[in-house]
C-alpha atoms as a PDB file:
ATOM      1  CA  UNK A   1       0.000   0.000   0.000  1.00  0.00           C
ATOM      2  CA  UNK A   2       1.456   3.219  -1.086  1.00  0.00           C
ATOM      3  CA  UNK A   3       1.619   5.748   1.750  1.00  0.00           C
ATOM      4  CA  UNK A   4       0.195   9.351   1.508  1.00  0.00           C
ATOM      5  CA  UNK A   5       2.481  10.545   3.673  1.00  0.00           C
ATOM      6  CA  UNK A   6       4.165  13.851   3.297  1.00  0.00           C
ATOM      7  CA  UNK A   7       7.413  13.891   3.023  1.00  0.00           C
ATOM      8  CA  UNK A   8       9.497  17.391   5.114  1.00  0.00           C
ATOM      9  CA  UNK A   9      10.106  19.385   6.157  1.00  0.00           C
ATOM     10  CA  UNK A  10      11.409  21.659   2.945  1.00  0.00           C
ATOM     11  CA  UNK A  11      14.773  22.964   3.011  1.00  0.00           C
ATOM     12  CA  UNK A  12      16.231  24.919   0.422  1.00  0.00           C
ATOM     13  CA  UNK A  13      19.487  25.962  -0.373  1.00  0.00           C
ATOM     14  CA  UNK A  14      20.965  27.955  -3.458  1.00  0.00           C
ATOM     15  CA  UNK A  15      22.561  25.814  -6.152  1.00  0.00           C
ATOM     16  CA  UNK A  16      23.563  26.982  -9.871  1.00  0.00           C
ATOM     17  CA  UNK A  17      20.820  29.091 -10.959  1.00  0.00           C
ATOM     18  CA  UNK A  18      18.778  27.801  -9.068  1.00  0.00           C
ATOM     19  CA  UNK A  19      16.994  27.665  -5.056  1.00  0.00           C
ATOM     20  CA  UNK A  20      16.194  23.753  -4.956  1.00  0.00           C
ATOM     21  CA  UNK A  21      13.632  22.707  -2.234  1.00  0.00           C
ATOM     22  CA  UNK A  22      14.395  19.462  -1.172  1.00  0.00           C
ATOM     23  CA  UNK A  23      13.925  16.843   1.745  1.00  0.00           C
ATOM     24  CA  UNK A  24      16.800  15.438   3.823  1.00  0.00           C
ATOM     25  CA  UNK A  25      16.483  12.073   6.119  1.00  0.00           C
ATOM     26  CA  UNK A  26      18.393   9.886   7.819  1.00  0.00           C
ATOM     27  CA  UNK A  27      21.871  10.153   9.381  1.00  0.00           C
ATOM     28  CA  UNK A  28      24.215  13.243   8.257  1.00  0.00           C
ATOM     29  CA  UNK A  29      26.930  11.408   8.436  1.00  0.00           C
ATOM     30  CA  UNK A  30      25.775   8.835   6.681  1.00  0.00           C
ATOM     31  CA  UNK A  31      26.995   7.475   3.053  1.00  0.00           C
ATOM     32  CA  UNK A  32      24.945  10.057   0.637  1.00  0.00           C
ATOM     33  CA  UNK A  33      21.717   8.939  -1.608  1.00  0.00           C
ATOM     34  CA  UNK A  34      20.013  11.873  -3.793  1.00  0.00           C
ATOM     35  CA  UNK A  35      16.967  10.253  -5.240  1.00  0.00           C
ATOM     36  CA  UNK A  36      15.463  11.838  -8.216  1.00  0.00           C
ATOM     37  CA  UNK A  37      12.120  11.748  -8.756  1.00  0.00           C
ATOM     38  CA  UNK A  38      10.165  12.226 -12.622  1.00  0.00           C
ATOM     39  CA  UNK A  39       7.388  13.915 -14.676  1.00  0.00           C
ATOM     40  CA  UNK A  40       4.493  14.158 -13.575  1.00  0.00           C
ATOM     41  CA  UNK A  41       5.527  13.385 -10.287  1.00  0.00           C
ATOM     42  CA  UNK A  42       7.009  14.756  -7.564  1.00  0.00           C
ATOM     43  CA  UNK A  43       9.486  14.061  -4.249  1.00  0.00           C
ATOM     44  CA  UNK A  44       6.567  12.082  -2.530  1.00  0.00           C
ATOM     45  CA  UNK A  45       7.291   9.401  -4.866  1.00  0.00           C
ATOM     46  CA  UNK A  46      10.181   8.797  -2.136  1.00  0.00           C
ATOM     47  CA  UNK A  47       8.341   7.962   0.862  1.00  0.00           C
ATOM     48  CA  UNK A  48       8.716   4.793   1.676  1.00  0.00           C
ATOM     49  CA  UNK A  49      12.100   4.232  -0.012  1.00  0.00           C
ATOM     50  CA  UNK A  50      13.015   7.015   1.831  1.00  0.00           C
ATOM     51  CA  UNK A  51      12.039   5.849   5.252  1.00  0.00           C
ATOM     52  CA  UNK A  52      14.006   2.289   4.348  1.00  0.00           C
ATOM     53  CA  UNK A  53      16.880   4.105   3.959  1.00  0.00           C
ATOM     54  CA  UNK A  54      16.843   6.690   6.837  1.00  0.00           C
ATOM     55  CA  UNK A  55      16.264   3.380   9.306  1.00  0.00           C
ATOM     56  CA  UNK A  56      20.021   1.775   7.732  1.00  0.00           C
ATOM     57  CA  UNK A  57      21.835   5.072   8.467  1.00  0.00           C
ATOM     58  CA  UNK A  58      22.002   6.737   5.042  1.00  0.00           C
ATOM     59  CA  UNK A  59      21.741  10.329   4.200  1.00  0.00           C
ATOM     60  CA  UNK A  60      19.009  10.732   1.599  1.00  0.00           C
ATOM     61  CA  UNK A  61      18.166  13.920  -0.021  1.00  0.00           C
ATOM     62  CA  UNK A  62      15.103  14.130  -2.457  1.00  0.00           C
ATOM     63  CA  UNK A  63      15.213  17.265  -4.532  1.00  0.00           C
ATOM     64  CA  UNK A  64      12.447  18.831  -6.386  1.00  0.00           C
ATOM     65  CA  UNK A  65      13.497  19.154  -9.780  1.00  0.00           C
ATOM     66  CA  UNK A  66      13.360  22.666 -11.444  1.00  0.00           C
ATOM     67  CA  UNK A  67       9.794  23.482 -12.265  1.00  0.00           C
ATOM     68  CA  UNK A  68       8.749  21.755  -9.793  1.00  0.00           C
ATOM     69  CA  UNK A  69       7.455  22.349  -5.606  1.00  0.00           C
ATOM     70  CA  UNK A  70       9.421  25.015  -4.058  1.00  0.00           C
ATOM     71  CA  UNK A  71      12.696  24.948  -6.420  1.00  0.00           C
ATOM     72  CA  UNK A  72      12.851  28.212  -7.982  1.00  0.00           C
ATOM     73  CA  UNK A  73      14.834  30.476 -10.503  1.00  0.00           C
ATOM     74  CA  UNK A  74      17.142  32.896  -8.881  1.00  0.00           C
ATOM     75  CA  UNK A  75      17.245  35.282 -12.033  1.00  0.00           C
ATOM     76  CA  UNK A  76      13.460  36.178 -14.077  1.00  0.00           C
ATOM     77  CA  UNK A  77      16.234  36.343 -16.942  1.00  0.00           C
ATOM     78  CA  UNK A  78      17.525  32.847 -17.004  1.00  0.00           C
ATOM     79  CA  UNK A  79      15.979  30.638 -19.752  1.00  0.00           C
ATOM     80  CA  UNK A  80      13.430  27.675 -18.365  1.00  0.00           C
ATOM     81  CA  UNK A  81      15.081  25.095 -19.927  1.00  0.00           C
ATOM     82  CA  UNK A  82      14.224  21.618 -19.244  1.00  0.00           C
ATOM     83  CA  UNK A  83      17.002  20.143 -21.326  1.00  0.00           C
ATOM     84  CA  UNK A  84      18.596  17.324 -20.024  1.00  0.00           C
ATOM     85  CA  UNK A  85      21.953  19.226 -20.047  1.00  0.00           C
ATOM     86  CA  UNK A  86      20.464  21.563 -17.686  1.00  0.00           C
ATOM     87  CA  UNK A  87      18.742  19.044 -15.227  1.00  0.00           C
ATOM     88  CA  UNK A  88      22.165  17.136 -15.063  1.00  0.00           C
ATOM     89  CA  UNK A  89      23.899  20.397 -14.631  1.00  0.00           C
ATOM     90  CA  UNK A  90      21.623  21.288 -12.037  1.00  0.00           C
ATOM     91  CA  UNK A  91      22.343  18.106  -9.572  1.00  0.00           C
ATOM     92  CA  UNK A  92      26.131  19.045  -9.575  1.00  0.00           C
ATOM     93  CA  UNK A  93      25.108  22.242  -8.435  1.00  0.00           C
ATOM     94  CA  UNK A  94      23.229  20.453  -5.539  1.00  0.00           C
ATOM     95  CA  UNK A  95      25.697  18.067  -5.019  1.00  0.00           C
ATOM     96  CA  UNK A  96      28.006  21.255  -4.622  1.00  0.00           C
ATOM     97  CA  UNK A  97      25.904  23.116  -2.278  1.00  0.00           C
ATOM     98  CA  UNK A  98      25.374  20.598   0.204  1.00  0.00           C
ATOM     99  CA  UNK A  99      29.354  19.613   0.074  1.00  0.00           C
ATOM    100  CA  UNK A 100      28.473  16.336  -0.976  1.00  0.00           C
ATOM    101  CA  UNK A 101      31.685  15.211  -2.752  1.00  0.00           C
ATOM    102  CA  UNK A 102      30.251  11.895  -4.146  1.00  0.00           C
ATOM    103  CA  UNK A 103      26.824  10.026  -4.036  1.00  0.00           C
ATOM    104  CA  UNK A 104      24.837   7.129  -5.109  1.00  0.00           C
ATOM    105  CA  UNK A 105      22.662   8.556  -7.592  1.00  0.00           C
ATOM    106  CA  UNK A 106      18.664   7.114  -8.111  1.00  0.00           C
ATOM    107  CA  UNK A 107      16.209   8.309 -10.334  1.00  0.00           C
ATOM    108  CA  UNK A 108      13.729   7.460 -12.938  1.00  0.00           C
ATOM    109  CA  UNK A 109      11.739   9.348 -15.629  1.00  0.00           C
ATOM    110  CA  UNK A 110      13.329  12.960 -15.679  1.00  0.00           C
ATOM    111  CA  UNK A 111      15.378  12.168 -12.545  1.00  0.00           C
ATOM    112  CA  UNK A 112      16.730   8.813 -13.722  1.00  0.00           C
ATOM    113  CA  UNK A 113      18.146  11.140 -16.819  1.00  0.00           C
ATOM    114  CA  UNK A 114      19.710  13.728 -14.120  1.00  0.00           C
ATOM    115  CA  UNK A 115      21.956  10.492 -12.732  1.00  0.00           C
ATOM    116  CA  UNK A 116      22.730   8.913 -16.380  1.00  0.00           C
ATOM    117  CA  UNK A 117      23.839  12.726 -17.127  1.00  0.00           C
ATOM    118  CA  UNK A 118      25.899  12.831 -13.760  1.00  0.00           C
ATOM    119  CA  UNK A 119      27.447   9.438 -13.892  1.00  0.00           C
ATOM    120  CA  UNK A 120      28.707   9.653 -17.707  1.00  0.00           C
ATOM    121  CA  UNK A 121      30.018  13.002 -17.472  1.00  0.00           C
ATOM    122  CA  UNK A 122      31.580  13.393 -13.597  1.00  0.00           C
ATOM    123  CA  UNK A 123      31.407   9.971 -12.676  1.00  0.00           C
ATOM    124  CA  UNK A 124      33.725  11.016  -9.965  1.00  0.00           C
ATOM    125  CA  UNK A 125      30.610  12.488  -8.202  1.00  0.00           C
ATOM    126  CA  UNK A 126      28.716   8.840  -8.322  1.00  0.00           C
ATOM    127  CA  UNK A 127      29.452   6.194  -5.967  1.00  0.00           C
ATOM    128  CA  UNK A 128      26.771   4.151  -7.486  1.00  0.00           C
ATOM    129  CA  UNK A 129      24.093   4.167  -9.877  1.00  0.00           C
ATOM    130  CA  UNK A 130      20.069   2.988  -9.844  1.00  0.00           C
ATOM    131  CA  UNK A 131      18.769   3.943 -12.900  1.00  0.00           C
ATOM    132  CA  UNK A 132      14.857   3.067 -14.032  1.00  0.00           C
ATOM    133  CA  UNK A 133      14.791   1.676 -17.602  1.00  0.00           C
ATOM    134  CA  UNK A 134      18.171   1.727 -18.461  1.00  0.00           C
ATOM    135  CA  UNK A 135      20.256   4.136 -20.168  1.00  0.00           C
ATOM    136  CA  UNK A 136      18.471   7.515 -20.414  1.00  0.00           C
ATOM    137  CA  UNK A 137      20.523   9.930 -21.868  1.00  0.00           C
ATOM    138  CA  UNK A 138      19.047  11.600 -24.625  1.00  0.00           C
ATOM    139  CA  UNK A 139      19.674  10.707 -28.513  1.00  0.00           C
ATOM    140  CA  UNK A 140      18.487  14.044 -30.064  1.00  0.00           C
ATOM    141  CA  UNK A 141      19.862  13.874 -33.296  1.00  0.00           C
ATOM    142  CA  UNK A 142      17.904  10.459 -33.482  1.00  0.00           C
ATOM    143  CA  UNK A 143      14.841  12.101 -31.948  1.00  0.00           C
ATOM    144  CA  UNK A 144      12.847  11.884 -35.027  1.00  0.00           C
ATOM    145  CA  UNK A 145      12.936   7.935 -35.850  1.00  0.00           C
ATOM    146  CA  UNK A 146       9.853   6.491 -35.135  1.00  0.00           C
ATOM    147  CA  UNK A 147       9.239   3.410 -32.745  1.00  0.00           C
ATOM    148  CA  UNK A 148       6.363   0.811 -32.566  1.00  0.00           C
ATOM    149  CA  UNK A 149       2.629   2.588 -33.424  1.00  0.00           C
ATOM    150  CA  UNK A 150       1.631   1.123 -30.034  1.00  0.00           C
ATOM    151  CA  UNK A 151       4.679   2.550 -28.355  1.00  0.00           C
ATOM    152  CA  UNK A 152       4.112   5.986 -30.001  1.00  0.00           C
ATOM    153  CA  UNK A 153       1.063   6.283 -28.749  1.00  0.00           C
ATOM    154  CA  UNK A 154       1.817   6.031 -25.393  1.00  0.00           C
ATOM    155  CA  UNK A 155       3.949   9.423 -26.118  1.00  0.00           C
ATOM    156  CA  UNK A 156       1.004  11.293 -27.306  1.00  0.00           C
ATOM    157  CA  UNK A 157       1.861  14.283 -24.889  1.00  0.00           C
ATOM    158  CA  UNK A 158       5.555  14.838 -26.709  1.00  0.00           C
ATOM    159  CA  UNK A 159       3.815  16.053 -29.353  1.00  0.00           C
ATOM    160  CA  UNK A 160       0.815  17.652 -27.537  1.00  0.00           C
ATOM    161  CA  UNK A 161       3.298  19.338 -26.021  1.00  0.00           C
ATOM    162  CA  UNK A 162       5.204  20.498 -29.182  1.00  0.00           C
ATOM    163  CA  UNK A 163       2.010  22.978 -29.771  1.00  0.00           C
ATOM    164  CA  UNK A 164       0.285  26.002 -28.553  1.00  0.00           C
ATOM    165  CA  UNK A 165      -2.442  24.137 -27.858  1.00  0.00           C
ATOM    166  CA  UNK A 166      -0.723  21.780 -25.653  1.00  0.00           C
ATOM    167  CA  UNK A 167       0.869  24.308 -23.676  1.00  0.00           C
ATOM    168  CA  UNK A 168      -2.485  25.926 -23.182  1.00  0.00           C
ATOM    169  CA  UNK A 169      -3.267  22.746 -22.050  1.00  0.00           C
ATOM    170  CA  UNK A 170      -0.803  21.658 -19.640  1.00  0.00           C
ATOM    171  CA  UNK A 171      -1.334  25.221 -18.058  1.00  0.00           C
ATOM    172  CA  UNK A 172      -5.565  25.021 -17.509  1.00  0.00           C
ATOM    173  CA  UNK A 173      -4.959  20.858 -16.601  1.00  0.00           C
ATOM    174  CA  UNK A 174      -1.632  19.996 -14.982  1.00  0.00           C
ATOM    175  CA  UNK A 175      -3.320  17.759 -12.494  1.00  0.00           C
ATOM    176  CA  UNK A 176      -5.684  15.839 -15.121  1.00  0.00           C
ATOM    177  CA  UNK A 177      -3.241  15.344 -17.139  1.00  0.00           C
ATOM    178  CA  UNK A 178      -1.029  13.516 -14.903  1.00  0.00           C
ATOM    179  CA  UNK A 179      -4.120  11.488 -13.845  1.00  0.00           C
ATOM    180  CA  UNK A 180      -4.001  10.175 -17.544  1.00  0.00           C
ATOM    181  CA  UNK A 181      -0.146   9.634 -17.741  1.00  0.00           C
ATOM    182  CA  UNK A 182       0.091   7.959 -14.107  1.00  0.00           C
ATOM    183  CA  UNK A 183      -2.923   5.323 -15.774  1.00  0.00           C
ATOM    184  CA  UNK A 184      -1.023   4.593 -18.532  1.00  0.00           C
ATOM    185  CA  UNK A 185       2.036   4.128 -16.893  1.00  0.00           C
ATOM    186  CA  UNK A 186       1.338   1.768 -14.174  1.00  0.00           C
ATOM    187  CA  UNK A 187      -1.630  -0.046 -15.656  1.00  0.00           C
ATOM    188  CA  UNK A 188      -1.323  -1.685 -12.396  1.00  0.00           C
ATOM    189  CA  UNK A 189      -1.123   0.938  -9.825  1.00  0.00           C
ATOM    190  CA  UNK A 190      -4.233   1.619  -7.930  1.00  0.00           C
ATOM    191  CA  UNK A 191      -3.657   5.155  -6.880  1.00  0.00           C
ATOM    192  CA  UNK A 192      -5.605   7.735  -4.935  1.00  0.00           C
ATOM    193  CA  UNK A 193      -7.207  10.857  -5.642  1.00  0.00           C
ATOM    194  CA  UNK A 194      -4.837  11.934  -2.464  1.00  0.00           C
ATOM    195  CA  UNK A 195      -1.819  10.980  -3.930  1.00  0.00           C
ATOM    196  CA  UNK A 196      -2.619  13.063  -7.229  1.00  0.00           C
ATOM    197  CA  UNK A 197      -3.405  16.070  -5.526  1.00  0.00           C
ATOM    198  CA  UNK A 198      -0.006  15.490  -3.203  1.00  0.00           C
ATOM    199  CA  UNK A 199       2.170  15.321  -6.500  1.00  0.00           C
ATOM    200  CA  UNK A 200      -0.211  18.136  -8.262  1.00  0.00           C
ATOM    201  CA  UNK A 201       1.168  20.726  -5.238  1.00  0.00           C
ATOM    202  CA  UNK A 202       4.581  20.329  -7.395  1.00  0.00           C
ATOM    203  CA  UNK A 203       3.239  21.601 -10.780  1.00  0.00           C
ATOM    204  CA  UNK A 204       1.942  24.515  -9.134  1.00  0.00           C
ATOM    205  CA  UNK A 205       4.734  26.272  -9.917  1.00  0.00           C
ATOM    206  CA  UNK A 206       5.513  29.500 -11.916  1.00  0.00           C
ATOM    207  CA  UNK A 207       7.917  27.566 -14.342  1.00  0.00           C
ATOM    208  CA  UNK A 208       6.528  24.511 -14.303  1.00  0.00           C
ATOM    209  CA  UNK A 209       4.824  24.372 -17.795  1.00  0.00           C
ATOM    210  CA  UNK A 210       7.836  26.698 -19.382  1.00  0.00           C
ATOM    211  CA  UNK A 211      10.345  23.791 -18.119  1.00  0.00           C
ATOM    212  CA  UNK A 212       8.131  21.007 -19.235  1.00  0.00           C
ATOM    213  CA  UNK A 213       7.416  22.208 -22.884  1.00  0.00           C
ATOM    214  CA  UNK A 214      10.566  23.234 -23.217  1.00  0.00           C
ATOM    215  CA  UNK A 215      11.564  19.307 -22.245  1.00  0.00           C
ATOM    216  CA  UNK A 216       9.865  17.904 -24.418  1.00  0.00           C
ATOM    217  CA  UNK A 217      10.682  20.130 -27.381  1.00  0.00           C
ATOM    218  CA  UNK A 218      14.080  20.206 -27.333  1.00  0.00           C
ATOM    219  CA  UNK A 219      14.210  16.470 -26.777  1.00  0.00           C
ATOM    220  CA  UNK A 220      12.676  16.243 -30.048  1.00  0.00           C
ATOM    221  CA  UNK A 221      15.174  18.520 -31.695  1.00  0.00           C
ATOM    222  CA  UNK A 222      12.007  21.392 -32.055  1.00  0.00           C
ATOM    223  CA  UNK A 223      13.763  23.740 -30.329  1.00  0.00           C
ATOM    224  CA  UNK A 224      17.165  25.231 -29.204  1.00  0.00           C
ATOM    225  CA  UNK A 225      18.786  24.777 -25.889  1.00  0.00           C
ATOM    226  CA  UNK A 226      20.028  26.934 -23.296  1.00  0.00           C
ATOM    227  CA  UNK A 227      23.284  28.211 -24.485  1.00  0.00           C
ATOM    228  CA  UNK A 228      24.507  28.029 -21.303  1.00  0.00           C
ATOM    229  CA  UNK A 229      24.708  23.991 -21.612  1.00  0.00           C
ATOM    230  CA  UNK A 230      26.211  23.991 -25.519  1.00  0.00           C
ATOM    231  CA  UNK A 231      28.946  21.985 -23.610  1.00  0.00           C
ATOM    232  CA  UNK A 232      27.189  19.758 -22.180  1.00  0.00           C
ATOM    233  CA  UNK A 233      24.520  18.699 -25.077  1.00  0.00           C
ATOM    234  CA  UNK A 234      27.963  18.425 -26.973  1.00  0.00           C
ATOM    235  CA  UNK A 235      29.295  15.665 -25.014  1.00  0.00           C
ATOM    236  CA  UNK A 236      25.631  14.117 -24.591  1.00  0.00           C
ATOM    237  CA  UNK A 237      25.475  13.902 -28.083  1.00  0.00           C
ATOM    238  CA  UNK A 238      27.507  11.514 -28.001  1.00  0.00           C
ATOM    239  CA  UNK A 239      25.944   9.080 -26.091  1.00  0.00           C
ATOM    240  CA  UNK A 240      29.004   8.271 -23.525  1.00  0.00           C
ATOM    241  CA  UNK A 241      29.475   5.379 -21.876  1.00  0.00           C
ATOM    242  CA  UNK A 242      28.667   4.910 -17.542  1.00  0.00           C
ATOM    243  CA  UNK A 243      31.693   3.253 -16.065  1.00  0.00           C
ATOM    244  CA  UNK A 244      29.927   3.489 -12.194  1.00  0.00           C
ATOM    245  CA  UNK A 245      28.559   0.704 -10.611  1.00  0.00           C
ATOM    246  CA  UNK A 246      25.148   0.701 -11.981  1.00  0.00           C
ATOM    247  CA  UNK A 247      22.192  -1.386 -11.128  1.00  0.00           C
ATOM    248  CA  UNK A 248      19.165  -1.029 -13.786  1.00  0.00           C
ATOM    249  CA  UNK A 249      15.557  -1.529 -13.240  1.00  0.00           C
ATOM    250  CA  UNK A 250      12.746  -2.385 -15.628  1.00  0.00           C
ATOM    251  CA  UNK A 251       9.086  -2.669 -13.567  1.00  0.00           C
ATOM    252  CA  UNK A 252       7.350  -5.675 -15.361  1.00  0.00           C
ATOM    253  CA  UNK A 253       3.842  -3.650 -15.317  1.00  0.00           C
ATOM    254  CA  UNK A 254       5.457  -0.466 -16.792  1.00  0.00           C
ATOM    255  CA  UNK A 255       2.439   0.916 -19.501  1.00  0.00           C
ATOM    256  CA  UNK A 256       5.341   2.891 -21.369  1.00  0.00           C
ATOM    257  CA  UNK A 257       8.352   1.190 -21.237  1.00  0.00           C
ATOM    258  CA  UNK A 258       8.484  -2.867 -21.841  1.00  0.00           C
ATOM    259  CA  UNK A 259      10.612  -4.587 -19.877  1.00  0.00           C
ATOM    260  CA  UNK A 260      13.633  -5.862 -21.065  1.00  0.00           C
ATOM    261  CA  UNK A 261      16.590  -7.753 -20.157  1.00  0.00           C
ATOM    262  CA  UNK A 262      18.460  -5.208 -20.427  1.00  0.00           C
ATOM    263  CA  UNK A 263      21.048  -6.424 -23.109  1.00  0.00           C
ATOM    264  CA  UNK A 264      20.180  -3.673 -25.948  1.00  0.00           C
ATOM    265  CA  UNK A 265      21.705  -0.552 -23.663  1.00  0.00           C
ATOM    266  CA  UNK A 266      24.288  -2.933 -22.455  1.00  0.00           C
ATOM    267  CA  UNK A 267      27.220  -0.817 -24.290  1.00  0.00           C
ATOM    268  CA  UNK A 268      26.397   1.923 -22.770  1.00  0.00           C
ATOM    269  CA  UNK A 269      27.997   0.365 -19.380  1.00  0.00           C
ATOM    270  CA  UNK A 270      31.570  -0.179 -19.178  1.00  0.00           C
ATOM    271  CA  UNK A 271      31.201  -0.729 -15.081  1.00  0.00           C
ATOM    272  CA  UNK A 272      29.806  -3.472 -12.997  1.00  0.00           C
ATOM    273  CA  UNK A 273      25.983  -3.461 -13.671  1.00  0.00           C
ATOM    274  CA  UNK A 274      23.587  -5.585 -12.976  1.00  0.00           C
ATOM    275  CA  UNK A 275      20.026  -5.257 -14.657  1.00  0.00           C
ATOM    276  CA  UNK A 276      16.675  -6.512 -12.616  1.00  0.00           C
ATOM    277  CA  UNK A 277      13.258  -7.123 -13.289  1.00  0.00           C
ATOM    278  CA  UNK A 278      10.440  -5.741 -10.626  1.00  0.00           C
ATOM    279  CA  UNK A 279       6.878  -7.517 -10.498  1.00  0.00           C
ATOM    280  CA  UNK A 280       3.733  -5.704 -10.840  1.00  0.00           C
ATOM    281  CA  UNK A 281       5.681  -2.072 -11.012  1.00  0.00           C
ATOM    282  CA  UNK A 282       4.733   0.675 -13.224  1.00  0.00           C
ATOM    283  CA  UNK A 283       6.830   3.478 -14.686  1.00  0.00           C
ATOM    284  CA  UNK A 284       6.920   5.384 -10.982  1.00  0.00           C
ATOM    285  CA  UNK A 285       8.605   2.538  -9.468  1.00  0.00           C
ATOM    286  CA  UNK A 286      10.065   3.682  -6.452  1.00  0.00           C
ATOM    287  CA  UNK A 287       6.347   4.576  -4.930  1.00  0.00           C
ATOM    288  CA  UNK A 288       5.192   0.815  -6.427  1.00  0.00           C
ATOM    289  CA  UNK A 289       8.253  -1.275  -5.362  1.00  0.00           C
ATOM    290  CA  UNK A 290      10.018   0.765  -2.770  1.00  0.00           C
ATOM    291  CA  UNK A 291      11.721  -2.374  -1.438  1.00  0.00           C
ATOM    292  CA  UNK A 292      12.980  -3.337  -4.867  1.00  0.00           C
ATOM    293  CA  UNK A 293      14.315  -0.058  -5.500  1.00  0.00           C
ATOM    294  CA  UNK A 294      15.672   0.794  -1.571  1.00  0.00           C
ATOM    295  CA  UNK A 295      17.200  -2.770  -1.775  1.00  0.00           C
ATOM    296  CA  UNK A 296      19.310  -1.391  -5.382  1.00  0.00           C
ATOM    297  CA  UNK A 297      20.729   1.255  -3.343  1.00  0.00           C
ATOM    298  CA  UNK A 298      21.315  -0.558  -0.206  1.00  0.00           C
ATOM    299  CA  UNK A 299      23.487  -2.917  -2.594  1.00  0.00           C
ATOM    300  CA  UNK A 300      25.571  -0.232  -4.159  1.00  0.00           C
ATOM    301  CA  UNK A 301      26.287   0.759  -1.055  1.00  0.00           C
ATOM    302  CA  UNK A 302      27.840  -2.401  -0.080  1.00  0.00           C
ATOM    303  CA  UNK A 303      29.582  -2.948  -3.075  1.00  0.00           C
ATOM    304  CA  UNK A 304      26.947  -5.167  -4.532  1.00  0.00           C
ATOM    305  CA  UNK A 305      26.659  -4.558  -8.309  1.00  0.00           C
ATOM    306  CA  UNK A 306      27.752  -7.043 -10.317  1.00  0.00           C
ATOM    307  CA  UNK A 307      29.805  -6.522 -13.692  1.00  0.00           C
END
C-alpha cells in the first residue's frame, strides 16, 4: 500500500541558478543517496524508499526538480530550460551546495536522466548508480525515428506538447493530465485521488509548464537549448558510456516502457551493472516497489553490483 504521507520538512538551499527545495532524512553522516524523482511526479514518490533508507543510516536527499514544488529560478532572466543538459547540470550544483563530494545517484523518468547525465560526465561524483529503464541519456539527433505505433502512442503528450495548444493545455490541466499519464504508466497501480493532488502541489509552480514544454521540445530537436549547456549537449550527443557501478531496473507492469533484459543498452555500461526485473511495477517505481528499488541502493552501497 502506497503511503500518503508527506514527506518534510522543505529545506532549500541555493545551487547553480537555481533555489532547490528538497527533503533530507536519515543520518548526516551517513553514506549520501540523492533520489530523483520524474514527470508528472514529484518528491513524494520517495516515501517509503526514503524511510528504508533513513532506518540503515544513510543520508538521503530528495530534490524537487526545477519546475517543480518550491525549487525556484534565482534570475526572471535565465531561460526555463528543461534540457537534459540543464537538469544534469543542475544536480552538480546540488551536489556542490550541500558539500556532498560523491553520491549514489537514483532516479527514474526525468530524474533517472539527471543520474545517467551525472554518472557519464563526472562519474567522480557517483558512488553508485540505480537507474529506471536503463540508459536515459538523450539521442536528439535520433529524436525523429519512429518506434512501434503502439509505443508511439503512449507518447502522445511529446507532441501535444510540441504545440500552442498543448501548452495551453498543460497550463488550464496539470493535475488531469497527470491522472491520464500515471494510468497509462502503471496499468497496475491503484492510486488515490490523495496521492494526485499530493504530486499536483509540485506543478503549481511559476515555471513549471515553461520547463516542461521546453523538455519535451528540445528532446525532439524542435527547439534550441540553453546556451549556457552547448557543452554539455555536446558531449551528450555523443551518447558516452557509464563506467559506475550501476544497477538497472525495468518494472514488469510499466504501460510505457516494456521490460527488457536489459542487453540492448548494455554498451552503454563499461562498469559493474547488474540489470533486474520488478513484479507488478509501473513506470513510478520507487512509490510501487520501494523495497525493490531501496534494496538497489542498499546494494551499491555495499559494493553489490555485479559486472
Amino acid at each position: 500500500m502506497i503511503t500518503t504521507t508527506a514527506l518534510g520538512p522543505v529545506s532549500t538551499v541555493e545551487a547553480g541558478p537555481l533555489t532547490v527545495g528538497y527533503v533530507e532524512a536519515g543520518d548526516p553522516a551517513g553514506p549520501p543517496v540523492v533520489l530523483l524523482h520524474g514527470y508528472p511526479y514529484d518528491v513524494h514518490s520517495y516515501v517509503d524508499v526514503a524511510a528504508v533508507l533513513a532506518a540503515e543510516g544513510l543520508r538521503v536527499v530528495v530534490p524537487y526538480l526545477r519546475g517543480h514544488g518550491p525549487t525556484r529560478f534565482r534570475d526572471p532572466g535565465t531561460m526555463r530550460s528543461g534540457q537534459q543538459g540543464a537538469l544534469g547540470s543542475d544536480l552538480v550544483a546540488l551536489l556542490d551546495a550541500l558539500g556532498i563530494g560523491s553520491a549514489v545517484l537514483a532516479g527514474y523518468d526525468w530524474g533517472g536522466r539527471a543520474a545517467c547525465v551525472v554518472a557519464a560526465l563526472w562519474p567522480e561524483r557517483v558512488r553508485g548508480l540505480v537507474s529506471v529503464n536503463g540508459y536515459l541519456v538523450q539521442d536528439v539527433a535520433a529524436a525523429q525515428a519512429p518506434i512501434r505505433p503502439d509505443l508511439e502512442a503512449g507518447f502522445w503528450y511529446f507532441w501535444y506538447y510540441t504545440t500552442e495548444r498543448g501548452k495551453r493545455g498543460l497550463t488550464q490541466n496539470r493535475s488531469e493530465i497527470a491522472r491520464v499519464l500515471w494510468t497509462r504508466n502503471s496499468p497496475e497501480r491503484c492510486f488515490t485521488d490523495a496521492e494526485i493532488a499530493r504530486a499536483a502541489e509540485a506543478f503549481d509552480n511559476p515555471d513549471h509548464v515553461d520547463v516542461v514544454i521546453h523538455s519535451y521540445r528540445h528532446r525532439l530537436g524542435l527547439a534550441p537549448g540553453d546556451p549556457a549547456y552547448e557543452d554539455i549537449e555536446r558531449r551528450l550527443a555523443t551518447l558516452p558510456r557509464i563506467d559506475v557501478p550501476t544497477i538497472t531496473l525495468d518494472g514488469l507492469a510499466d504501460g510505457n516502457f516494456p521490460a527488457s533484459d536489459g542487453s540492448a543498452t548494455a554498451r552503454f555500461f563499461g562498469g559493474p551493472r547488474e540489470h533486474r526485473q520488478v513484479p507488478h511495477a509501473g513506470h513510478d517505481l520507487p512509490a510501487e516497489a520501494p523495497d525493490a528499488f531501496a534494496r538497489a541502493i542498499l546494494d551499491l552501497v555495499g559494493g553489490g553490483a555485479e559486472g
